[in-house]
Each structure stands twice: as structure tokens, then as C-alpha cells.
PDB file of N, CA and C in Angstrom:
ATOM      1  N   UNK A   1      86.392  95.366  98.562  1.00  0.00           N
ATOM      2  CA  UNK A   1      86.997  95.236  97.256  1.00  0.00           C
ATOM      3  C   UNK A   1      87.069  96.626  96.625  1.00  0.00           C
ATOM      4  N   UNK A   2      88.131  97.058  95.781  1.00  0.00           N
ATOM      5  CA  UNK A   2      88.755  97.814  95.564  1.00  0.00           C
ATOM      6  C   UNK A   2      87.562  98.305  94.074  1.00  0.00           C
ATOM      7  N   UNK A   3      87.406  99.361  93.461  1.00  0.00           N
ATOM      8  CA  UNK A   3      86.875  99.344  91.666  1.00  0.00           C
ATOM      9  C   UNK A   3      87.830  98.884  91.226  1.00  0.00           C
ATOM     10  N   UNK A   4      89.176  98.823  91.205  1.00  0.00           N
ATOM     11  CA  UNK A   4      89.942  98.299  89.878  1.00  0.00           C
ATOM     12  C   UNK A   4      89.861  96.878  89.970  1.00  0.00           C
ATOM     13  N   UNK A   5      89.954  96.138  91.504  1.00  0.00           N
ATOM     14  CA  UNK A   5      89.685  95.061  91.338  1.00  0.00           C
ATOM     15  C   UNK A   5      88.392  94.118  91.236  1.00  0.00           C
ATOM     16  N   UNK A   6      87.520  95.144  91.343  1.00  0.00           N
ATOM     17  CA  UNK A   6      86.345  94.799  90.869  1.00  0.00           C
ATOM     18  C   UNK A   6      86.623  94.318  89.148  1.00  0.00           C
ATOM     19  N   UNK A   7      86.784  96.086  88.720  1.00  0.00           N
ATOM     20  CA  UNK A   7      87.040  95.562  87.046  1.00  0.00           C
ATOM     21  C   UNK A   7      87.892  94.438  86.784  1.00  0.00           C
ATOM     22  N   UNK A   8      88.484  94.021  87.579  1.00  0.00           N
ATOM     23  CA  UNK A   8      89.269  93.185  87.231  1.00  0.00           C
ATOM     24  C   UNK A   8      88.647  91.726  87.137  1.00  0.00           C
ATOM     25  N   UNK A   9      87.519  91.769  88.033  1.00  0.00           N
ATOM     26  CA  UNK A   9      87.319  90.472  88.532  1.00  0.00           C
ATOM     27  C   UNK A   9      85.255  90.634  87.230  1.00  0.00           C
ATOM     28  N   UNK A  10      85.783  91.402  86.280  1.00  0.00           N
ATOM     29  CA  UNK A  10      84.495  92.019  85.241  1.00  0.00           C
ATOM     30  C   UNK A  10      85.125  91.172  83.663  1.00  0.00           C
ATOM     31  N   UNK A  11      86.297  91.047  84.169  1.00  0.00           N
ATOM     32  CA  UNK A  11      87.146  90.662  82.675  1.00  0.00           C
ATOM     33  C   UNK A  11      86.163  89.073  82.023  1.00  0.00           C
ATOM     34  N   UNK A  12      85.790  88.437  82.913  1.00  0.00           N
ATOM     35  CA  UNK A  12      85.161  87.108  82.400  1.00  0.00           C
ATOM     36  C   UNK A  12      85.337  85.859  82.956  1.00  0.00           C
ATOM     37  N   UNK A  13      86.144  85.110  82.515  1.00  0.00           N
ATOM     38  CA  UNK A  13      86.516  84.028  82.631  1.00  0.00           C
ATOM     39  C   UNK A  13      87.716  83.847  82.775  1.00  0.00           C
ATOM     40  N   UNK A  14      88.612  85.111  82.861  1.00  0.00           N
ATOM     41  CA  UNK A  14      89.600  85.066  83.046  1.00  0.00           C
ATOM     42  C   UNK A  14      90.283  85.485  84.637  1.00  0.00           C
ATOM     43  N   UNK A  15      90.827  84.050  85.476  1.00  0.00           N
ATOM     44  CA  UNK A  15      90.710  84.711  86.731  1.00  0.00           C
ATOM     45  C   UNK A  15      92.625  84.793  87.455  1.00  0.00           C
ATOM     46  N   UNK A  16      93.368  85.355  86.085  1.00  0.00           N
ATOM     47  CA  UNK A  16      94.707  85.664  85.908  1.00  0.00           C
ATOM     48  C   UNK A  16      95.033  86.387  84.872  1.00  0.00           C
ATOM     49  N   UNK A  17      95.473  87.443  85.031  1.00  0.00           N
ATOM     50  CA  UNK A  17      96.249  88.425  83.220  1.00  0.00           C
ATOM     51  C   UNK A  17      96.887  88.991  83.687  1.00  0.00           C
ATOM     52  N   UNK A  18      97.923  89.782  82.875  1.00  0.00           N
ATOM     53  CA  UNK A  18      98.506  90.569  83.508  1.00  0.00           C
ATOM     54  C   UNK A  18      97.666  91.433  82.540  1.00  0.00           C
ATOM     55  N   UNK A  19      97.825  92.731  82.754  1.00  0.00           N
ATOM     56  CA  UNK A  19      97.495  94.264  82.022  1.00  0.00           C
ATOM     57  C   UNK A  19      99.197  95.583  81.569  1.00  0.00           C
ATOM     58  N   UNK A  20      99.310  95.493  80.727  1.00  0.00           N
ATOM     59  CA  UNK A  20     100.271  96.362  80.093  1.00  0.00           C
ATOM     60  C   UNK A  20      99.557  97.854  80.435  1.00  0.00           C
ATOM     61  N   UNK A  21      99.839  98.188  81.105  1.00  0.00           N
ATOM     62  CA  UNK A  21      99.720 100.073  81.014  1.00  0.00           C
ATOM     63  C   UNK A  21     100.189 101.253  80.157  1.00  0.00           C
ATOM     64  N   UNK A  22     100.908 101.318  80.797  1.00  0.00           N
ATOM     65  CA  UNK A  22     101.837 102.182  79.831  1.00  0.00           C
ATOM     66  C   UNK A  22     102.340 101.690  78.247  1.00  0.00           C
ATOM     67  N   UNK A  23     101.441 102.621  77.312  1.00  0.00           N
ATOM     68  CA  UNK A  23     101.996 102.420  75.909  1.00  0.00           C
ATOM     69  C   UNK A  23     101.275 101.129  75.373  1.00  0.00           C
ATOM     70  N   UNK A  24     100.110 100.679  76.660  1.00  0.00           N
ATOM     71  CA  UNK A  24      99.312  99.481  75.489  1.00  0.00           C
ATOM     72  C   UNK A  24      97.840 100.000  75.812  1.00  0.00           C
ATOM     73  N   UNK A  25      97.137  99.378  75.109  1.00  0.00           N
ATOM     74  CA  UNK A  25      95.737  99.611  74.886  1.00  0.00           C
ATOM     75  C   UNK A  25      94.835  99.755  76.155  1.00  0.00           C
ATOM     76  N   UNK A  26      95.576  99.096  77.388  1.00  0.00           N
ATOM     77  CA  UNK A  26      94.670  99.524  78.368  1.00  0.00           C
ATOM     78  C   UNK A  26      94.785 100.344  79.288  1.00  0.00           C
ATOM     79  N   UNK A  27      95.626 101.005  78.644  1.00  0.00           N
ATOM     80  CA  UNK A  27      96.125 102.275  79.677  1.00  0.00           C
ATOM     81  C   UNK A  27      94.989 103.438  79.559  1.00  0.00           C
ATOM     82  N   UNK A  28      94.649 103.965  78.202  1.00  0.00           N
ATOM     83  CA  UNK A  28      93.680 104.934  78.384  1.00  0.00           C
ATOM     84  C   UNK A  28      92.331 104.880  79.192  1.00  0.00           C
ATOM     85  N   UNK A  29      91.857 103.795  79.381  1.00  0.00           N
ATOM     86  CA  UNK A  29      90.572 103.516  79.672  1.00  0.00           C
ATOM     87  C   UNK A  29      90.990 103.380  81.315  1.00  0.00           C
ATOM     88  N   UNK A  30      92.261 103.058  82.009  1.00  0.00           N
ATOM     89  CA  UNK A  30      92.381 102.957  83.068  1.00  0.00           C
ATOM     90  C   UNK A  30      92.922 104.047  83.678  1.00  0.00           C
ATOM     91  N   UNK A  31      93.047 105.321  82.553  1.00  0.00           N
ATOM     92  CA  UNK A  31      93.648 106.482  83.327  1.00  0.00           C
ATOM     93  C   UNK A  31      92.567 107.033  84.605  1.00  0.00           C
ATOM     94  N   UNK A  32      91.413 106.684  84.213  1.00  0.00           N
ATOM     95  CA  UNK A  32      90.083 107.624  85.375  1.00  0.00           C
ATOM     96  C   UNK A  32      90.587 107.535  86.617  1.00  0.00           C
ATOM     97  N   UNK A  33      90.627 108.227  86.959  1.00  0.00           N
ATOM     98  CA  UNK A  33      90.934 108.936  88.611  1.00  0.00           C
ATOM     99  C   UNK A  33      89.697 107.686  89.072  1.00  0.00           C
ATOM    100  N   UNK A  34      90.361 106.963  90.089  1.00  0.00           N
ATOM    101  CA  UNK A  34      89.804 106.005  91.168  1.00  0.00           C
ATOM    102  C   UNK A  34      90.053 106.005  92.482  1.00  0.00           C
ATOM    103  N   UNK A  35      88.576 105.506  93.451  1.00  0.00           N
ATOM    104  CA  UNK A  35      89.641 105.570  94.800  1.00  0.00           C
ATOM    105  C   UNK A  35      90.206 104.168  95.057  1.00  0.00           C
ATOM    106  N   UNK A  36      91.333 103.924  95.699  1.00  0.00           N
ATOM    107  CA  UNK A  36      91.804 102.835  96.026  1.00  0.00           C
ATOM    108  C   UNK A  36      92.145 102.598  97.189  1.00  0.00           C
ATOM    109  N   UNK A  37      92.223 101.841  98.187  1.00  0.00           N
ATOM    110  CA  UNK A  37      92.781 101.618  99.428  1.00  0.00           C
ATOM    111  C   UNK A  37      94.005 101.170  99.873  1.00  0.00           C
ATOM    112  N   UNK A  38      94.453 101.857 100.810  1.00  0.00           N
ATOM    113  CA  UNK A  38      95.730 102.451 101.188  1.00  0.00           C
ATOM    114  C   UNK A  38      95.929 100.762 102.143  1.00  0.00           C
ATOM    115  N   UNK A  39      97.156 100.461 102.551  1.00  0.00           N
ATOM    116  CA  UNK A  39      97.933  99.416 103.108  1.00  0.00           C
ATOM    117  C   UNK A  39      98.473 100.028 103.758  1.00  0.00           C
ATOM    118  N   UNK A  40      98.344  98.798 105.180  1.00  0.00           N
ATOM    119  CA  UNK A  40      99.224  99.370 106.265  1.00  0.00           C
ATOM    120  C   UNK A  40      98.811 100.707 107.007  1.00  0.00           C
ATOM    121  N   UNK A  41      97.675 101.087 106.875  1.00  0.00           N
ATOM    122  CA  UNK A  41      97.306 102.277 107.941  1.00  0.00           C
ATOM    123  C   UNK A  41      96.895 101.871 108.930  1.00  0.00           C
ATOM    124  N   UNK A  42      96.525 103.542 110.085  1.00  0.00           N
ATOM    125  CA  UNK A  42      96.154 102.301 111.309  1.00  0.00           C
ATOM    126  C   UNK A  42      94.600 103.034 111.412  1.00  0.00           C
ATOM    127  N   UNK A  43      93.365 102.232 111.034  1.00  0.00           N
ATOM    128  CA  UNK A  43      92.017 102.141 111.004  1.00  0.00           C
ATOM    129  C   UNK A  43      91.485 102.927 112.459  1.00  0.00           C
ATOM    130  N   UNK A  44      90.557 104.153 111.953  1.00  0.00           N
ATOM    131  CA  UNK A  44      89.934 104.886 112.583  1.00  0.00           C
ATOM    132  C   UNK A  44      88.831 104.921 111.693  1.00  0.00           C
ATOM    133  N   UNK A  45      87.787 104.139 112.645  1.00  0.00           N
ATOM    134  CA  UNK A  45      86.801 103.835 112.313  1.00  0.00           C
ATOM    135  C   UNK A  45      85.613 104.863 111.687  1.00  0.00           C
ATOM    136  N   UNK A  46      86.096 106.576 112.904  1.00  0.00           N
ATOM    137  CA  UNK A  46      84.928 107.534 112.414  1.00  0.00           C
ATOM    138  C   UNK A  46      85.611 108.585 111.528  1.00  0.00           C
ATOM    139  N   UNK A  47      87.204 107.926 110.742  1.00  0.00           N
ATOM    140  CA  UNK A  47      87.152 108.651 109.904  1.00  0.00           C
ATOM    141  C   UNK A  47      88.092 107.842 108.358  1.00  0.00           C
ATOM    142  N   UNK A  48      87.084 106.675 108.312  1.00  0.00           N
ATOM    143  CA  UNK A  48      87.522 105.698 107.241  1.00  0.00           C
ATOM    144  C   UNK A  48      87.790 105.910 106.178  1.00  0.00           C
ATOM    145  N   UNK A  49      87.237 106.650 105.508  1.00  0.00           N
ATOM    146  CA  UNK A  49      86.898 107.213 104.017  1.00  0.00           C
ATOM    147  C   UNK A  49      88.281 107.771 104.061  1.00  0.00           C
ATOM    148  N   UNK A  50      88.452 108.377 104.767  1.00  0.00           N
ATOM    149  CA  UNK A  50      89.572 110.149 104.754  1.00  0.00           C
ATOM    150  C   UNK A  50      90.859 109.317 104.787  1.00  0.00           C
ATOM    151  N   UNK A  51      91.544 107.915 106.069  1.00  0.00           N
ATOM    152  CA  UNK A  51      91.865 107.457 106.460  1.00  0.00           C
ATOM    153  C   UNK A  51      92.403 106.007 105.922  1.00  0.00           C
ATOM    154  N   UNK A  52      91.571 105.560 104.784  1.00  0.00           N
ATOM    155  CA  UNK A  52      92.221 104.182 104.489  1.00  0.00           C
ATOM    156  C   UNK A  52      91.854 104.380 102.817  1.00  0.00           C
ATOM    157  N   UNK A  53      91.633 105.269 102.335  1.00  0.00           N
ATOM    158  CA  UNK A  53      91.466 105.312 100.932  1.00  0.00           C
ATOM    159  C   UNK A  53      91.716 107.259 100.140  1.00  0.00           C
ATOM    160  N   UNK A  54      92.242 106.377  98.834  1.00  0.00           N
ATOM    161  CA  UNK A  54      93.016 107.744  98.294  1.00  0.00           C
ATOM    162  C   UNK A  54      92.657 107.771  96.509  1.00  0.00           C
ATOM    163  N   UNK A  55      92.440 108.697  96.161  1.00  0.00           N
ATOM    164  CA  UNK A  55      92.314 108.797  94.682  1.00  0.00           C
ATOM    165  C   UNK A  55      93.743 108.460  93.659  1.00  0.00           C
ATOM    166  N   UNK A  56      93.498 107.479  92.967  1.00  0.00           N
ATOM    167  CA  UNK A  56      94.753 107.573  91.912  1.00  0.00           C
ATOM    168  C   UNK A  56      94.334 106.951  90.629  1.00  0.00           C
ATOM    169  N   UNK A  57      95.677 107.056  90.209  1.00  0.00           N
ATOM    170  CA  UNK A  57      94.575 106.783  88.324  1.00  0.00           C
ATOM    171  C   UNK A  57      95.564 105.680  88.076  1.00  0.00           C
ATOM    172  N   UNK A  58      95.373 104.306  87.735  1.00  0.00           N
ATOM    173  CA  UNK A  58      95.894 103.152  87.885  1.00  0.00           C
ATOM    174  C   UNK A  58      97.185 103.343  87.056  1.00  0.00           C
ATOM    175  N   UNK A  59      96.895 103.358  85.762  1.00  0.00           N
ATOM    176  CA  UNK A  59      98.000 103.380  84.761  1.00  0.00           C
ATOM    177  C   UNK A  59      98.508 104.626  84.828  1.00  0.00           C
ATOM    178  N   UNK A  60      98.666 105.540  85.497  1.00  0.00           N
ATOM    179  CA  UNK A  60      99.699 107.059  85.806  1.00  0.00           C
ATOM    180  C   UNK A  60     100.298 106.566  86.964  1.00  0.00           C
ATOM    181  N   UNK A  61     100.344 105.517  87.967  1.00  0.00           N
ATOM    182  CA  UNK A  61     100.828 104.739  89.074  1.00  0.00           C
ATOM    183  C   UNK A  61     101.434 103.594  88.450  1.00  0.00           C
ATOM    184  N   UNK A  62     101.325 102.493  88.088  1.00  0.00           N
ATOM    185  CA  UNK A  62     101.872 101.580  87.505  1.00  0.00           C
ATOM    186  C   UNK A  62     102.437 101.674  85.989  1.00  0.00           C
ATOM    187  N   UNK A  63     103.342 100.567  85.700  1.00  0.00           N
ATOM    188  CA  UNK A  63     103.677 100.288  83.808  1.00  0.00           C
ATOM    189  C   UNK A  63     102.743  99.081  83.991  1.00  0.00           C
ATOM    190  N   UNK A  64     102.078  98.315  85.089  1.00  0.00           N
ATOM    191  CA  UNK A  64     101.458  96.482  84.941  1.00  0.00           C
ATOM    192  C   UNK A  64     100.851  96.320  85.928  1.00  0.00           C
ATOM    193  N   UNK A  65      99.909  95.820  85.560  1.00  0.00           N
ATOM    194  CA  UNK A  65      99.004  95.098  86.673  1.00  0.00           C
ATOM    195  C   UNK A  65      99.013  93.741  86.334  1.00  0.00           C
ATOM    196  N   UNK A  66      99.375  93.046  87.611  1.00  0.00           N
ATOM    197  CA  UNK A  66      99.108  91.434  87.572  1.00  0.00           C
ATOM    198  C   UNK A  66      98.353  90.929  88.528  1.00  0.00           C
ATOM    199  N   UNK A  67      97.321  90.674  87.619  1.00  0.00           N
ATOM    200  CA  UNK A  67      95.836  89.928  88.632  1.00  0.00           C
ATOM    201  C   UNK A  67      95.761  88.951  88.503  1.00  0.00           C
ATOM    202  N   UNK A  68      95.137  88.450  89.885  1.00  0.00           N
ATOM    203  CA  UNK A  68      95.228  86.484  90.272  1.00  0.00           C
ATOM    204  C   UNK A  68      94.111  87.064  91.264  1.00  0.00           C
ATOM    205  N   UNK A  69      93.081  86.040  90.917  1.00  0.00           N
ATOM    206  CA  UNK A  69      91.864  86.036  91.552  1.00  0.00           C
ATOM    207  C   UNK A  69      92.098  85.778  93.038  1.00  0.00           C
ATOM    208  N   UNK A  70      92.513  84.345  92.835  1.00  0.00           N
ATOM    209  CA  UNK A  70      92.968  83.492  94.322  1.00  0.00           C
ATOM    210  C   UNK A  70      94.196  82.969  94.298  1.00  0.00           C
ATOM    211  N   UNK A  71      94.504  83.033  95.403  1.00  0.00           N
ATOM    212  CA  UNK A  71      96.004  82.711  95.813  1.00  0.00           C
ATOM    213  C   UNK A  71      95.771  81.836  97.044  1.00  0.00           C
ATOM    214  N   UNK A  72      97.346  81.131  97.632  1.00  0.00           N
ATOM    215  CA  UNK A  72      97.278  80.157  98.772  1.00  0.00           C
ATOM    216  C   UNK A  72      98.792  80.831  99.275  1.00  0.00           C
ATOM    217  N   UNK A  73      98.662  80.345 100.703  1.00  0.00           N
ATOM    218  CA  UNK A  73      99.732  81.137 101.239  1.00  0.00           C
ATOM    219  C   UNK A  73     101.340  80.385 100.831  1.00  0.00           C
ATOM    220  N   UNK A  74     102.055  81.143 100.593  1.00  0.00           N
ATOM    221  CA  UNK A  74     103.471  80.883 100.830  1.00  0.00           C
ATOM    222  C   UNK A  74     104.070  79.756 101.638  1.00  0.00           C
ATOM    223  N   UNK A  75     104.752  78.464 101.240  1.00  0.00           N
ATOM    224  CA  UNK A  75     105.113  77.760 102.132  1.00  0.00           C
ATOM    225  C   UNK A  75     106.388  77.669 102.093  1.00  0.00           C
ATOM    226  N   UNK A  76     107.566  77.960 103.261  1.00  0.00           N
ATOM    227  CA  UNK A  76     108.446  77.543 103.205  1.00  0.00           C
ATOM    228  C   UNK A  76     109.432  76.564 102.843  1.00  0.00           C
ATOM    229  N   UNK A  77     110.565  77.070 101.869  1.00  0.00           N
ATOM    230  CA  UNK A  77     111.579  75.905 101.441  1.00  0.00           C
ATOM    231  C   UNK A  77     111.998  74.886 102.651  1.00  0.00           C
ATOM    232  N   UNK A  78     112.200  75.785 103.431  1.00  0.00           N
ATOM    233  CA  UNK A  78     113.070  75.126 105.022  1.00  0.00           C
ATOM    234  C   UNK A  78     112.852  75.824 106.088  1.00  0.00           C
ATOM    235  N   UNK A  79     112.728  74.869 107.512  1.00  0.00           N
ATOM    236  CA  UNK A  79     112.514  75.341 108.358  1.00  0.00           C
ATOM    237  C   UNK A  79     113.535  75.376 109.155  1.00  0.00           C
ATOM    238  N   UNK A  80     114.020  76.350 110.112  1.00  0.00           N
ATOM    239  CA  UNK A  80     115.166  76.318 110.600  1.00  0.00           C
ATOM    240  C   UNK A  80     114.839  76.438 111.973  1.00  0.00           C
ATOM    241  N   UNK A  81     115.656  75.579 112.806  1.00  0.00           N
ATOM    242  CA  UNK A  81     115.885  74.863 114.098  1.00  0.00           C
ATOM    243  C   UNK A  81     115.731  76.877 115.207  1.00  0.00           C
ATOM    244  N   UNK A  82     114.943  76.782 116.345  1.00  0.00           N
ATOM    245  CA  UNK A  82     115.439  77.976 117.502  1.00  0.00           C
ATOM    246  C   UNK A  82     116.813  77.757 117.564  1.00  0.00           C
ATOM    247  N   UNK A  83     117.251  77.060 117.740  1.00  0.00           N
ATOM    248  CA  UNK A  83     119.007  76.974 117.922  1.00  0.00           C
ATOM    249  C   UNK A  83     119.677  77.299 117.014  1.00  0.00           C
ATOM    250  N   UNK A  84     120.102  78.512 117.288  1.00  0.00           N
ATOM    251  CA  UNK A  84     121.770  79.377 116.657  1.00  0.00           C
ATOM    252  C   UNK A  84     122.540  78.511 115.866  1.00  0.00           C
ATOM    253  N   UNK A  85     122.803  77.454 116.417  1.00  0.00           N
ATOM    254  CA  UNK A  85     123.963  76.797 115.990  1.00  0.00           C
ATOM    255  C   UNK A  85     123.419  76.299 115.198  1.00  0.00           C
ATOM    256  N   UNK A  86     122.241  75.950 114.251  1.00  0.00           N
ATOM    257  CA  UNK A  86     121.842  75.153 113.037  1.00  0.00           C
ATOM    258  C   UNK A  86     121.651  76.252 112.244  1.00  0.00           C
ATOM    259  N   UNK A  87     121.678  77.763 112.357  1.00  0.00           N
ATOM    260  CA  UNK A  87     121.468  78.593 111.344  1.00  0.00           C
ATOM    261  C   UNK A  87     122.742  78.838 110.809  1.00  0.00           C
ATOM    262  N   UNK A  88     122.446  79.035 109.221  1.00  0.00           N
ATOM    263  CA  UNK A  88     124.090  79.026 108.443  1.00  0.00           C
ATOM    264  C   UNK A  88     124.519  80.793 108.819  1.00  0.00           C
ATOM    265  N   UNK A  89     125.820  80.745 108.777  1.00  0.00           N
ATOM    266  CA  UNK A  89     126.537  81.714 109.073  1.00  0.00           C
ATOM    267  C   UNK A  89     126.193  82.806 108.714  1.00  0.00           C
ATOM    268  N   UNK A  90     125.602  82.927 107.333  1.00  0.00           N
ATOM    269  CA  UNK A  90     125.495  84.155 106.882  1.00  0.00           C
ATOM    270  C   UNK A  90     123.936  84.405 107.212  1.00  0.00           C
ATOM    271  N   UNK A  91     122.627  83.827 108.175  1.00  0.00           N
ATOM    272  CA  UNK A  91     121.631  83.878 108.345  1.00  0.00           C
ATOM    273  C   UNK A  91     121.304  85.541 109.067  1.00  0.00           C
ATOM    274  N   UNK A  92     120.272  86.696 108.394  1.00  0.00           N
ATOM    275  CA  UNK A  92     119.146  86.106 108.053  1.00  0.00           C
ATOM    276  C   UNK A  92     119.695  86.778 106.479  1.00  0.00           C
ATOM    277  N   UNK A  93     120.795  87.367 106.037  1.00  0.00           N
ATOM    278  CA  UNK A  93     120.612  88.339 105.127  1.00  0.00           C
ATOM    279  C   UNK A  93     121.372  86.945 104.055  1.00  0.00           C
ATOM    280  N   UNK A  94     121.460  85.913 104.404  1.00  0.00           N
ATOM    281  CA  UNK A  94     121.844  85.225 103.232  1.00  0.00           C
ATOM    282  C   UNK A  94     122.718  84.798 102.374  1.00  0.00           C
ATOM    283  N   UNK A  95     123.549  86.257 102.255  1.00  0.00           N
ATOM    284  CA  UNK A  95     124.903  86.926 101.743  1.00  0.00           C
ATOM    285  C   UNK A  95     126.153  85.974 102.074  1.00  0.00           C
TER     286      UNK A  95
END
């Protein structure tokens, strides 16, 4: 777990908010230089620190933070057939 989402998960009883950054009240207190962890790297174990985490200052990176404690995965509207011929014409871009 991340410090911001630590603080985040410090707020109370609240286990959803969003946070206004920029130009509201919780931007100053979230300017402190933090480390945070990087997405999508590829994990080297004897040099983790250097490797999957980076200093940034939340609200000089974002205008919002929207925190949700827990989430459930994504379920598809529709499932579409291996066979070509049941995908609509304009599949995958939609258009």
C-alpha cells in the first residue's frame, strides 16, 4: 500500500470521496513530496526501491483523486461468439 493510499484509507468512515486538488483545501497539505509506486514495470527484485517506486507530490500530479476502498471486477455487457460472423461489422473499434 501506497502513503497516499494509506491516508486515504486514515479519512474514517469514509470508504469513497473524491478529493479536489487543485484550488481546494486539500491540495496544500497533499503537496509533500511522496513515494508512490510505479505501474506496469517489470520487477527486479534486488533493485525494488530504485525500480517500482518514484517520488511525486500528489496534487502537483493530479486536479482529483477518486478513492474507493473496494471494488469488484468489471462484468461484461455482452459476450461475443469465436465466430467472425456474429461480430458486428464495425468490431473491435465500434465506430
Amino acid at each position: 500500500m501506497t502513503r497516499n493510499s494509506h491516508l486515504c484509507n486514515q479519512a474514517g468512515s469514509l470508504d469513497r470521496f473524491i478529493l479536489i486538488l487543485r484550488n481546494g483545501p486539500a491540495g496544500d497539505p497533499l503537496r509533500q513530496v511522496r513515494r508512490e509506486r510505479a505501474i506496469g514495470v517489470i520487477y527486479r527484485p534486488e533493485s525494488e526501491r530504485l525500480s517500482l517506486y518514484f517520488e511525486a507530490s500528489l496534487s502537483e500530479q493530479f486536479d482529483a483523486v477518486l478513492h474507493i476502498d473496494q471494488t469488484i471486477a468489471v462484468q461484461p455487457l455482452e459476450r461475443w461468439a469465436l465466430d467472425e460472423t456474429d461480430l458486428p461489422e464495425t468490431y473491435p473499434s465500434g465506430v
